[in-house]
Protein backbone atom coordinates (compact mmCIF):
# COMPACT_ATOMS: atom_id res chain seq x y z
CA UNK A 1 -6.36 -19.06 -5.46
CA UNK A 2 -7.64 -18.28 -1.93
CA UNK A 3 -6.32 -14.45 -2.52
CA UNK A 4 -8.56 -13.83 -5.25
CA UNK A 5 -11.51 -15.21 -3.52
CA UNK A 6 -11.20 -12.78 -1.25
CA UNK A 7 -10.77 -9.98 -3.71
CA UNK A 8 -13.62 -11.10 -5.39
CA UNK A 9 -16.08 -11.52 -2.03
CA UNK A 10 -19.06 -9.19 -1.73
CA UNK A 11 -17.48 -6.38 0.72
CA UNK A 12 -18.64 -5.94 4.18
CA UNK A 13 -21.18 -3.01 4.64
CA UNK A 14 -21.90 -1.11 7.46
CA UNK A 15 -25.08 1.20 7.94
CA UNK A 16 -24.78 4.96 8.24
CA UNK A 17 -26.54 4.71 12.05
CA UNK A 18 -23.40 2.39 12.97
CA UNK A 19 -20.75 4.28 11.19
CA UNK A 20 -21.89 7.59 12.76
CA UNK A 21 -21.43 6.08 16.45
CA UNK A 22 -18.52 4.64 15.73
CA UNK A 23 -17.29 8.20 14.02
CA UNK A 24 -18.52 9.32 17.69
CA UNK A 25 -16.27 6.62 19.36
CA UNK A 26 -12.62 6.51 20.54
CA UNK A 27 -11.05 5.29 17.77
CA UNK A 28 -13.10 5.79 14.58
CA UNK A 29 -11.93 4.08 11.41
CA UNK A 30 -10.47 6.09 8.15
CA UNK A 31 -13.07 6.86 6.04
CA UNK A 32 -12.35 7.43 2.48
CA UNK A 33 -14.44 8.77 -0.15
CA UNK A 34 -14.03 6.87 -3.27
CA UNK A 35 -16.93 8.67 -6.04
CA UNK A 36 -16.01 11.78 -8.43
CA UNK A 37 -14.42 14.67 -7.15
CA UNK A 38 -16.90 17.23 -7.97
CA UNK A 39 -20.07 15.45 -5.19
CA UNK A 40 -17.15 15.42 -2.89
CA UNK A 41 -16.30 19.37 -3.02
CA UNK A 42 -20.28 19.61 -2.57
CA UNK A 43 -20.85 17.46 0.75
CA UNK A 44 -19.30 14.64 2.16
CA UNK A 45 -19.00 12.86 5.29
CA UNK A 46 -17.16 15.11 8.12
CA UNK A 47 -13.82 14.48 8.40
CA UNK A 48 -13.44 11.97 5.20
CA UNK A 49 -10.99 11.69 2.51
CA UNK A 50 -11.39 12.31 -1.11
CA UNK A 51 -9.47 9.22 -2.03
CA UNK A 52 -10.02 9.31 -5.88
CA UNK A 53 -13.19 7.55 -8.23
CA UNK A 54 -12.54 3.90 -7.69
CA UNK A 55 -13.48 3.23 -11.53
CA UNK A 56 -11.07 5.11 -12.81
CA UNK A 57 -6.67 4.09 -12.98
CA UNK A 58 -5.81 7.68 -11.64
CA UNK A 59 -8.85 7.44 -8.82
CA UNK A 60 -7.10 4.48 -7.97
CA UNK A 61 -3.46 5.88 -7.40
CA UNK A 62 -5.19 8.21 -5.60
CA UNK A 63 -6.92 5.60 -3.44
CA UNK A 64 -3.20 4.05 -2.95
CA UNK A 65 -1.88 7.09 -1.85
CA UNK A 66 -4.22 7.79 0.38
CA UNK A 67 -3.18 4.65 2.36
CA UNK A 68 0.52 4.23 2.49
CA UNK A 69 0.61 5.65 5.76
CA UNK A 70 -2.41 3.26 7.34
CA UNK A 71 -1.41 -0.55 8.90
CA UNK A 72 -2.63 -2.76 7.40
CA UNK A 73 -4.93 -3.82 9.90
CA UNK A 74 -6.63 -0.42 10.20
CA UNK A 75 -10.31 -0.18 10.11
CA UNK A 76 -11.33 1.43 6.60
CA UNK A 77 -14.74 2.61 5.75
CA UNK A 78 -15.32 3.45 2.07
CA UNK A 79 -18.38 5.20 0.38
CA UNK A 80 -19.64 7.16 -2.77
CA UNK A 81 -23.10 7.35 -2.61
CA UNK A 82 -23.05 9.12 -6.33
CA UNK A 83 -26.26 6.89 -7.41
CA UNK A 84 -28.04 3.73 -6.41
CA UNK A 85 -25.83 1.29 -4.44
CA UNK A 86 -26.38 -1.30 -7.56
CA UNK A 87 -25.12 0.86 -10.17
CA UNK A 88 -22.07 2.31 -8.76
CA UNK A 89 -19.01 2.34 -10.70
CA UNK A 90 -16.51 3.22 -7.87
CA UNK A 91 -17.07 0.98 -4.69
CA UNK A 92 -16.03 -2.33 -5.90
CA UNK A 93 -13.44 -1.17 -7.52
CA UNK A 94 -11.47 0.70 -3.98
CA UNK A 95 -12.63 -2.24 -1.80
CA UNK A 96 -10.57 -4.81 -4.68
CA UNK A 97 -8.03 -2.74 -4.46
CA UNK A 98 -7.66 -2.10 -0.51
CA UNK A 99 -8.12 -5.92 0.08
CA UNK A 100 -5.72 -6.62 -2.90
CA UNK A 101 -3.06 -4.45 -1.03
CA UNK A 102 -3.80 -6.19 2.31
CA UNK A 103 -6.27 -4.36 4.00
CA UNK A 104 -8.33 -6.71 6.39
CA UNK A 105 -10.28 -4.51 8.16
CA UNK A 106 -12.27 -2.42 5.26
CA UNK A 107 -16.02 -1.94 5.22
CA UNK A 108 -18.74 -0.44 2.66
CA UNK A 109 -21.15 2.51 3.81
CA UNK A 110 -24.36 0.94 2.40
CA UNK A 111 -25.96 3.60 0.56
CA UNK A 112 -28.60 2.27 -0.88
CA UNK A 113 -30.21 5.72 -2.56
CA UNK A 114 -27.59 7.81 -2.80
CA UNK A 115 -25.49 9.85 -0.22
CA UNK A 116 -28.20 12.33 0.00
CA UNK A 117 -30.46 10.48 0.50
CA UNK A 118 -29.17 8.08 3.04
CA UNK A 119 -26.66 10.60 4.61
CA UNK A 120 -27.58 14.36 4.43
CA UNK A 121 -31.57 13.72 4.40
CA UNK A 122 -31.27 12.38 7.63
CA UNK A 123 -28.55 15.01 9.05
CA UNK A 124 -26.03 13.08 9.94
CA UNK A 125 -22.33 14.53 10.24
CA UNK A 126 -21.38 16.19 6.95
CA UNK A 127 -19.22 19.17 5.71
């Protein structure tokens, strides 16, 4: 019972400021994109990984995959940024699945706009 409690907690979110010094730090956490390929391709956070849409089976595979290599207790950051943060379809999906696969350590980009909005429009490190 305690296990799905925790899958079914309100992730923990982290604002772009803190995420971009901790990109700047020693040891930055994995950050995975987890929204539809095609805003990906356009923009995205430097040095992220398309992981797969979290509302989708396949996106999810995709998300699994893009994890077997990382402990367990590595720090994950997750974002999609594809439309306001209370209508995405992808987020709560990946961060179920992460903490359903054992991963302690994952955190939300809070983007409460859009990734645009709350990443590019304010220049901070995208490719």
């Amino acid at each position: 019972m305690a296990a799905v409690a925790a899958v079914a907690a309100d992730p923990p979110l982290i604002e772009p400021k803190d995420l971009v010094t901790q990109l700047a730090g020693a040891k930055p956490p994995t950050v995975l994109y987890v929204g539809p390929n095609v805003l990906y391709r356009s923009r995205h956070i430097r040095g992220s990984i398309f992981a797969g849409p979290g509302n989708r089976p396949d996106g999810l595979e995709l998300l699994k995959t893009a994890v077997t290599r990382l402990p367990r207790n590595s720090a994950i950051v997750i974002y999609c940024g594809c439309c306001p943060w209370d209508h995405c379809p992808n987020v709560k999906p990946a961060f179920d699945e992460l903490k359903k696969m054992g991963y302690g350590q994952v955190k939300v980009l809070y983007l409460p706009i859009s990734f645009k909005t709350d990443w590019i429009d304010h220049s901070y490190p995208s490719e």
